[in-house]
Protein backbone atom coordinates (compact mmCIF):
# COMPACT_ATOMS: atom_id res chain seq x y z
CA UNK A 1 5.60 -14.82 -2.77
CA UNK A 2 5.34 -13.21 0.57
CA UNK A 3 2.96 -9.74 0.31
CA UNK A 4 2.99 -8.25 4.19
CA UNK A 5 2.88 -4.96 5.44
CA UNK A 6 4.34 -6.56 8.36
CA UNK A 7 7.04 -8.03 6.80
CA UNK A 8 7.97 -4.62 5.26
CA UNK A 9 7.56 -2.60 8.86
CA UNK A 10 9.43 -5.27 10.30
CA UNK A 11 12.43 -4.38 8.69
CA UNK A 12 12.42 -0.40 9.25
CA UNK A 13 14.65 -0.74 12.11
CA UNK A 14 17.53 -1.68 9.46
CA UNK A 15 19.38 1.16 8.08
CA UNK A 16 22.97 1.34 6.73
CA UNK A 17 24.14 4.49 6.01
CA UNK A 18 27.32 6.39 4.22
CA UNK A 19 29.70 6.40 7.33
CA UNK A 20 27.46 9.01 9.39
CA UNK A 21 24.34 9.29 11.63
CA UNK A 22 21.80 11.02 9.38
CA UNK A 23 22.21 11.26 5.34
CA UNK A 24 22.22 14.61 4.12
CA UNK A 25 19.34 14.06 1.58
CA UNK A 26 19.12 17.60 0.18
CA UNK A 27 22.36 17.68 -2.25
CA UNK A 28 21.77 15.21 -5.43
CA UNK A 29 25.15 13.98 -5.08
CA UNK A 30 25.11 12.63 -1.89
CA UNK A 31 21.77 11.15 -2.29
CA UNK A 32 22.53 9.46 -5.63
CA UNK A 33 26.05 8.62 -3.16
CA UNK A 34 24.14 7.28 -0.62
CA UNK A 35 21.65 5.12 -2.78
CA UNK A 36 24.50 3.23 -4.28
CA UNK A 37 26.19 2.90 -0.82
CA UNK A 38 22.48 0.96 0.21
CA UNK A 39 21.98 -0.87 -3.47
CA UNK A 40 19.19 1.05 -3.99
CA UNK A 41 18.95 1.46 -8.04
CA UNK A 42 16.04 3.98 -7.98
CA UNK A 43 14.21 5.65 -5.34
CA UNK A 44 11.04 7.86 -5.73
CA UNK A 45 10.27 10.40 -3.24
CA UNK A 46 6.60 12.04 -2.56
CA UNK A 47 6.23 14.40 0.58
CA UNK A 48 2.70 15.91 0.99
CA UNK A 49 3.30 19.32 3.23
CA UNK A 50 0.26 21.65 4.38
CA UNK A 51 -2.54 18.60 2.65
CA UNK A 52 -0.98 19.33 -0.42
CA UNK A 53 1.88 17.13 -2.30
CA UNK A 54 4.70 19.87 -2.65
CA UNK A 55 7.62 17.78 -4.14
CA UNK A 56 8.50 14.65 -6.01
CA UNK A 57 11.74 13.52 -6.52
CA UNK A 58 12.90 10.27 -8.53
CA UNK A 59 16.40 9.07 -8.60
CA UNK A 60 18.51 6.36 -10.41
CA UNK A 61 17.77 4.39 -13.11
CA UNK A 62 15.03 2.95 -14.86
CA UNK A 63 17.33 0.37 -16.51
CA UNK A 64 21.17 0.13 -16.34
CA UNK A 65 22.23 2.72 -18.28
CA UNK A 66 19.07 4.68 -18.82
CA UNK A 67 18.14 7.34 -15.89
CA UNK A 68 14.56 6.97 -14.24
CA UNK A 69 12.61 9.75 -15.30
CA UNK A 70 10.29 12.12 -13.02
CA UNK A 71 7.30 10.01 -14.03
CA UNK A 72 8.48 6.78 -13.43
CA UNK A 73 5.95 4.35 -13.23
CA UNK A 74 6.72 1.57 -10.09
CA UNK A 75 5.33 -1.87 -9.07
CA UNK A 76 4.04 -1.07 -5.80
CA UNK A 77 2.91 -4.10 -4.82
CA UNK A 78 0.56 -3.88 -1.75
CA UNK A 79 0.02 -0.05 -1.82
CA UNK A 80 -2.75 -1.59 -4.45
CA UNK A 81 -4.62 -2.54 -1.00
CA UNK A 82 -5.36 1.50 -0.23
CA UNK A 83 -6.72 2.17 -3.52
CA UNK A 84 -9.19 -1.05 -3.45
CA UNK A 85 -10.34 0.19 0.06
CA UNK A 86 -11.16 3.82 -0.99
CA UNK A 87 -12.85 2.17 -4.12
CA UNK A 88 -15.08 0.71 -1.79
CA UNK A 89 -15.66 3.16 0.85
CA UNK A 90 -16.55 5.21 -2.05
CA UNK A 91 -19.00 2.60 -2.86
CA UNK A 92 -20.46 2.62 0.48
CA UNK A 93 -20.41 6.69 0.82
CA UNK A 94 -22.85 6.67 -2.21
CA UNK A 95 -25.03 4.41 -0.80
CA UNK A 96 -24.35 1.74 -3.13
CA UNK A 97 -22.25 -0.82 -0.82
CA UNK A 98 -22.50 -1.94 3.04
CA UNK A 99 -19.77 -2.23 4.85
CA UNK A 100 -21.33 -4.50 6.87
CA UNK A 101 -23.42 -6.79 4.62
CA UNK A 102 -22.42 -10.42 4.70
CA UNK A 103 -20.83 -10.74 0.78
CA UNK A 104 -22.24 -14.20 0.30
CA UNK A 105 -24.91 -12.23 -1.44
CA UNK A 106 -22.56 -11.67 -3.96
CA UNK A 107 -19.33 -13.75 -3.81
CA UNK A 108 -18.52 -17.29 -2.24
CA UNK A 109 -15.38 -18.77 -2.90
CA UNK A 110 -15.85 -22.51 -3.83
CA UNK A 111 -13.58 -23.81 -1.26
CA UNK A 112 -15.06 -22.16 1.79
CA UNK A 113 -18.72 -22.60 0.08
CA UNK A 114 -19.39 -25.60 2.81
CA UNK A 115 -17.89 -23.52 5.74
CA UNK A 116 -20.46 -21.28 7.51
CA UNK A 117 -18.13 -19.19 8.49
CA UNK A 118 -18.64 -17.63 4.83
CA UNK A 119 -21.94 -16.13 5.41
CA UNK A 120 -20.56 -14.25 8.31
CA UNK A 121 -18.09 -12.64 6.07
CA UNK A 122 -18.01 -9.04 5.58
CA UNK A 123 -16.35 -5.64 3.77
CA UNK A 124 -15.65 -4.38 7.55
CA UNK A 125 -13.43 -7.70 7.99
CA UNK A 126 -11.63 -7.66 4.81
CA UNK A 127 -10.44 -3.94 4.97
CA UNK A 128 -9.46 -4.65 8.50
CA UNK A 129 -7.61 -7.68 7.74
CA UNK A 130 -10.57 -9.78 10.06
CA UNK A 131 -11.29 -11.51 7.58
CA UNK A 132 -9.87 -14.97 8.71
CA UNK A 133 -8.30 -15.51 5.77
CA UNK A 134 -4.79 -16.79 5.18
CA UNK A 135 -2.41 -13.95 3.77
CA UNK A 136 -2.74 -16.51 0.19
CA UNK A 137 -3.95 -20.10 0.01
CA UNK A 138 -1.15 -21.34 -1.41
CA UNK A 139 0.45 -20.83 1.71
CA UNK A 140 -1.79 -23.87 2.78
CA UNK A 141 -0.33 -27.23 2.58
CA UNK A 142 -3.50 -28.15 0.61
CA UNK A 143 -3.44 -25.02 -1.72
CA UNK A 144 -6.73 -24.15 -0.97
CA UNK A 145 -8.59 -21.44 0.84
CA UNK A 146 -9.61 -21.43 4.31
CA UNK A 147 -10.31 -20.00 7.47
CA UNK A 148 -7.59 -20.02 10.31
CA UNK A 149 -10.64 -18.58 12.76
CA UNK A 150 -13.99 -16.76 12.57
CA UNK A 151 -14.30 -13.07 10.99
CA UNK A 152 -14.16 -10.46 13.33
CA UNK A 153 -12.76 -12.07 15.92
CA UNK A 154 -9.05 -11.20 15.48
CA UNK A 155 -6.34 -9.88 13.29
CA UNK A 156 -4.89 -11.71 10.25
CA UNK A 157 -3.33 -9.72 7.05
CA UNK A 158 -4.50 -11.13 4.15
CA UNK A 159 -4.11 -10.56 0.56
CA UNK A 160 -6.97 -13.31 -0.05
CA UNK A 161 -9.80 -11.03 1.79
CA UNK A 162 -8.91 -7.90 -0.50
CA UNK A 163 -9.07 -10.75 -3.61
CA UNK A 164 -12.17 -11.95 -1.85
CA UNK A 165 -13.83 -8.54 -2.29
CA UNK A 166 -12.81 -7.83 -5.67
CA UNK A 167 -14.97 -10.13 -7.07
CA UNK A 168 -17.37 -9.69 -5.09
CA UNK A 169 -17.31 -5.86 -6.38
CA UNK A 170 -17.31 -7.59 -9.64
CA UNK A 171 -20.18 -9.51 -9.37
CA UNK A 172 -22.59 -6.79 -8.36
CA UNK A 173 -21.50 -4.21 -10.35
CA UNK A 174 -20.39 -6.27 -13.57
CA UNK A 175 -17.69 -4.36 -13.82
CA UNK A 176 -13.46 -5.09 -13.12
CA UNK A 177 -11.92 -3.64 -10.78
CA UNK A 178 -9.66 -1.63 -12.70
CA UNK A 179 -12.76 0.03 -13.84
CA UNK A 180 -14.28 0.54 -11.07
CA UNK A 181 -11.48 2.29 -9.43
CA UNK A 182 -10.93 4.10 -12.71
CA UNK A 183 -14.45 5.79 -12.75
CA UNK A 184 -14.19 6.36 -9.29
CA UNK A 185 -10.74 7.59 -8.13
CA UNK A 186 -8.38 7.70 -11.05
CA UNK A 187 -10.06 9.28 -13.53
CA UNK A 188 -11.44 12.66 -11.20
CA UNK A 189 -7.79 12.66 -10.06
CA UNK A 190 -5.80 12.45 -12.99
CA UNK A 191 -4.08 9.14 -12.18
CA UNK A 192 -2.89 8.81 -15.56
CA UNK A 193 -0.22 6.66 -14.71
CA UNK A 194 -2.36 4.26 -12.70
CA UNK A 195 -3.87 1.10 -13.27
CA UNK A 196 -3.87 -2.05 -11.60
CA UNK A 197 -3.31 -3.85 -14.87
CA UNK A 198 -0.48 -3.27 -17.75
CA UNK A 199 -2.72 -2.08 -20.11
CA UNK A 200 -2.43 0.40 -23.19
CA UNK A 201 -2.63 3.14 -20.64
CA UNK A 202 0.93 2.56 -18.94
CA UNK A 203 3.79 3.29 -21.21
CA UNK A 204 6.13 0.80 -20.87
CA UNK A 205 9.27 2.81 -21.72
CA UNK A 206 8.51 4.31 -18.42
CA UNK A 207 8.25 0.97 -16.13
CA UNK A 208 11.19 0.99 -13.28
CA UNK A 209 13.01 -2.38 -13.82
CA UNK A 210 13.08 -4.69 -10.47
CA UNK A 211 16.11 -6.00 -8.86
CA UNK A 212 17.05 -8.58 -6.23
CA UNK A 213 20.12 -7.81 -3.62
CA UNK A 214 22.49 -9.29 -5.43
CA UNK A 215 21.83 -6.75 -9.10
CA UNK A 216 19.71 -9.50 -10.69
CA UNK A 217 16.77 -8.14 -12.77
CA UNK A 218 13.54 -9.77 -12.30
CA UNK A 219 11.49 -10.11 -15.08
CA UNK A 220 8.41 -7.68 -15.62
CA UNK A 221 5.26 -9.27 -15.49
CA UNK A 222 2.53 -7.38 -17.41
CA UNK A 223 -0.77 -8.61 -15.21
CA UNK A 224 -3.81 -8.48 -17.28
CA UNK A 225 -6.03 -9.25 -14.68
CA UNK A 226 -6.68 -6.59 -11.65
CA UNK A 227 -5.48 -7.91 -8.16
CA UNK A 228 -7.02 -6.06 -5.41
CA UNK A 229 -4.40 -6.90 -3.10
CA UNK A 230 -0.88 -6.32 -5.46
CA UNK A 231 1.22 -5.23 -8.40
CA UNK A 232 -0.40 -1.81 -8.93
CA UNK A 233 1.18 0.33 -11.42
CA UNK A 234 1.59 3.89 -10.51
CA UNK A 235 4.12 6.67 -10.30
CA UNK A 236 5.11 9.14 -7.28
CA UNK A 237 3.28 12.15 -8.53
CA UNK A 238 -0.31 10.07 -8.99
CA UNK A 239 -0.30 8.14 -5.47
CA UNK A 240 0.57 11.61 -4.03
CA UNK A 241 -2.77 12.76 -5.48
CA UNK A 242 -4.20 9.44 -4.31
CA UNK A 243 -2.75 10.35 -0.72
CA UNK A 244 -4.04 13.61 -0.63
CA UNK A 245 -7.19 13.00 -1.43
CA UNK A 246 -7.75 10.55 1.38
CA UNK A 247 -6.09 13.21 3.73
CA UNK A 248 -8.87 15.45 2.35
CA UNK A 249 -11.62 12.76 3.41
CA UNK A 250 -12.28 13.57 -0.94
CA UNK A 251 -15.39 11.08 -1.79
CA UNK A 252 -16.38 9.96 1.63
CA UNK A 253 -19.36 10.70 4.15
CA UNK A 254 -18.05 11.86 7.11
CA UNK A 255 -19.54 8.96 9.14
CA UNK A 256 -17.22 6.71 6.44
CA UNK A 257 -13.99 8.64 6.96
CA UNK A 258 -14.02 8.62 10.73
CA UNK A 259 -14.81 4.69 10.29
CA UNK A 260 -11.62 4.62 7.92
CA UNK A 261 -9.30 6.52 10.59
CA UNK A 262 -10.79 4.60 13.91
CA UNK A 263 -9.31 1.28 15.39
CA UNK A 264 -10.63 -1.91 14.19
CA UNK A 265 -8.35 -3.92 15.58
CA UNK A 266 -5.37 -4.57 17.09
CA UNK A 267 -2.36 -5.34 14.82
CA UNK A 268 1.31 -5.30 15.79
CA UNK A 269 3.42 -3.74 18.12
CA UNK A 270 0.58 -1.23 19.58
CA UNK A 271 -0.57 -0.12 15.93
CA UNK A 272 -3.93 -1.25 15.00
CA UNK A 273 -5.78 -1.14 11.43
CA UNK A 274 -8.95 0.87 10.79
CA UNK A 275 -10.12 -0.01 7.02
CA UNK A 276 -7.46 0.02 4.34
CA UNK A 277 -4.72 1.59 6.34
CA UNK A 278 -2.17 0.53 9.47
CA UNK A 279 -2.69 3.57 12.44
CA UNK A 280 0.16 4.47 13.77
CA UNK A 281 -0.64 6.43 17.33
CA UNK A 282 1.29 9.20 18.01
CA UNK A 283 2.05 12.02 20.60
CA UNK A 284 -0.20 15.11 21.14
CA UNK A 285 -3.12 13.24 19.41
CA UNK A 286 -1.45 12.97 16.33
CA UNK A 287 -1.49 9.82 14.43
CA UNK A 288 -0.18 7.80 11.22
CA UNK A 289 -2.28 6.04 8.40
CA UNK A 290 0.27 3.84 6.56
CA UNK A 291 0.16 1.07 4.62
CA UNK A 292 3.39 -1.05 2.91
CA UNK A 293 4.15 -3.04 -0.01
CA UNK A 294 6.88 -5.82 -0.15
CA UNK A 295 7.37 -8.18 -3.46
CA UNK A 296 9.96 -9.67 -5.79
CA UNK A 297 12.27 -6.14 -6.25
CA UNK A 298 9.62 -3.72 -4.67
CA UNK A 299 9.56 -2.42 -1.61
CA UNK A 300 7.12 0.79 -1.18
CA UNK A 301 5.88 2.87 1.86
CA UNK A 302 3.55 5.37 2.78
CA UNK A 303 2.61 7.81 5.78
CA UNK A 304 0.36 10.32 5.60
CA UNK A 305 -0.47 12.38 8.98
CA UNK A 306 -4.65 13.73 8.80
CA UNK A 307 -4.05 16.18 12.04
CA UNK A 308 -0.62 17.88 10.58
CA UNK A 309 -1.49 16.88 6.89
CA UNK A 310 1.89 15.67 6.18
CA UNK A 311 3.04 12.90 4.27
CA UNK A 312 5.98 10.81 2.53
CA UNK A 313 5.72 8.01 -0.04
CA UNK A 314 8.73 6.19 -0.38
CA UNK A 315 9.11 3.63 -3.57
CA UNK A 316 12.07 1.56 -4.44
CA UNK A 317 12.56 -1.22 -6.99
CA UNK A 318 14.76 -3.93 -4.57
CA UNK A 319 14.55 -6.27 -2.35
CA UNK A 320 16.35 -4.69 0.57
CA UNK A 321 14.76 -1.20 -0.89
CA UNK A 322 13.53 -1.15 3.20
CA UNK A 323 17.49 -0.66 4.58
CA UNK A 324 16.43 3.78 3.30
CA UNK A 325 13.34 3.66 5.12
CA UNK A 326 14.31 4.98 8.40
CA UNK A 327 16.69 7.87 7.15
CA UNK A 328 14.30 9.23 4.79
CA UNK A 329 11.61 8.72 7.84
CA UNK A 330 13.65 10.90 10.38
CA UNK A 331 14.77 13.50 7.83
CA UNK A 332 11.26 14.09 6.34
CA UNK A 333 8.70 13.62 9.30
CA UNK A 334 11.29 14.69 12.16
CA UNK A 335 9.93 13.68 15.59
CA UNK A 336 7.07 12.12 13.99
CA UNK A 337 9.39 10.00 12.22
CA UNK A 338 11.33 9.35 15.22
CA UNK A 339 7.69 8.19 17.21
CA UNK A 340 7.15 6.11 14.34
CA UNK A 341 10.78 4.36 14.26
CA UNK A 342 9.77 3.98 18.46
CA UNK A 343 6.90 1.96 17.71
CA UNK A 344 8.31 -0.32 14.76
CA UNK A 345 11.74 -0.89 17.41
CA UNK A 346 9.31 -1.71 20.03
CA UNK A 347 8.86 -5.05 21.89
């Protein structure tokens, strides 16, 4: 399946509304109205005001017949790719990770292991999608992993570079992934509704059901294995703490953060990505981190704003979950919305 960020920004520009301009999104009725009007069987809400999250709102179902509760618990698919970044730049605040070491040291993947390229590898490239990677290998003909150019030399999102560095996280501290980012993020944040695994910590009565466009439910796969790159289990209420802690800079040298916020490298459409996040520029020196997740009856979004210390996290468990995006964007984020629907309409 397809993971992209790009994929999911892609298709902000499609909206279909209830027969007028801008939803009215503060009456239940009409929201719950308009969500049926888009397909939409359950949306959850975050929006992070003043650096601080200040509401959560989930609506729909969990299941037919069963309403989705405030602590729903969603696939979110590529918003696993954040997490896995601040995992590491935690790492690397403490000292205990480079961002610029060459992860041969620690990780080579057995199909690139007679391509030099491999030694040139590094954390920098991964978490700014550099990495040369395709987005998977079994987009390859062959199945297997390569490189499409050299790291650092251009853009590329890949899901295989955030896999890459997983194990290579793995390796050196001989510990997974989920544990890692457990004892480093969840844990001091109360995340108790994350994990990147379906483990004995996620209640499953509480799991948002996934649904193509035409009502079909998908089944739920319970991953046992952590993938750095997607299916991350989490509600609204525990990435908002996620969210404002990286708004806060919580965890990282200052030296780290302002490598986290800068450009990296160009993306799409003007945007670039620094490490773990798409930047959005905006006016009056403000400016976007965001970062998207699109799978089999997921698509998720976040924006967070470090100048104004906004935010909005927008989950939904459909295919065409995206068509809500840019009503929710305008009504929340207001003329920062509206720069950020420029930019994703743009040439």
């Amino acid at each position: 399946m397809f993971k992209s960020i790009v994929s999911v920004c892609l298709c902000l520009v499609s909206l279909v509304s209830i027969g007028q301009d801008k939803p009215l999104l503060g009456n239940d009725a009409q929201i719950e109205q308009w969500l049926k009007a888009n397909s939409i069987p359950t949306l959850g809400l975050g929006v992070i005001k003043h650096g601080q999250l200040q509401q959560v709102r989930v609506f729909g179902e969990l299941e037919r017949g069963n309403a989705a509760p405030f602590n729903t618990i969603f696939n979110v698919a590529s918003l696993a790719k954040p997490i896995t970044a601040m995992v590491t730049l935690t790492l690397v605040s403490k000292g205990e990770w480079q961002l610029d070491e060459p992860l041969f040291t620690y990780w080579t993947d057995p199909d690139v292991a007679a391509d030099p390229r491999s030694k040139l590898l590094t954390t920098r490239h991964i978490l700014s999608h550099q990495s040369g990677f395709p987005n998977w290998r079994y987009m390859n003909e062959s199945n297997t992993l390569d490189f499409k150019f050299s790291p650092g030399t251009q853009y590329q999102y890949s899901g295989e570079g955030m896999e890459y560095l997983r194990k290579a996280l793995e390796n050196k501290f001989g510990k997974s992934l989920n544990a890692l980012a457990n004892d480093l993020i969840f844990t001091s944040l109360a995340m108790t509704d994350t994990q990147y695994v379906f483990n004995s910590q996620i209640d499953p009565a509480r799991v948002v059901q996934g649904y193509d466009t035409q009502g079909k439910a998908y089944e739920t796969i319970k991953h046992q294995t952590a993938n750095a790159a997607d299916d991350l289990l989490t509600s609204v209420a525990d990435y908002g703490k996620f969210l404002v802690s990286v708004l806060a800079g919580a965890g990282l040298s200052d030296s780290v953060y302002q490598d986290m916020i800068s450009h990296q490298v160009a993306s799409t459409k003007g945007k670039h990505f620094g490490l773990g996040f798409e930047i959005y520029d905006l006016a009056d020196g403000e400016y976007a981190l965001s970062h998207g997740g699109s799978d089999y009856g997921a698509q998720t979004i976040v924006f967070i704003l470090p100048k104004s210390k906004e935010g909005l996290i927008i989950f939904t468990n459909v295919d065409e979950g995206y068509k809500v995006y840019e009503a929710l964007l305008l009504h929340y984020l207001g003329k920062k919305g509206e720069q950020i629907m420029q930019i994703e309409m743009s040439e």
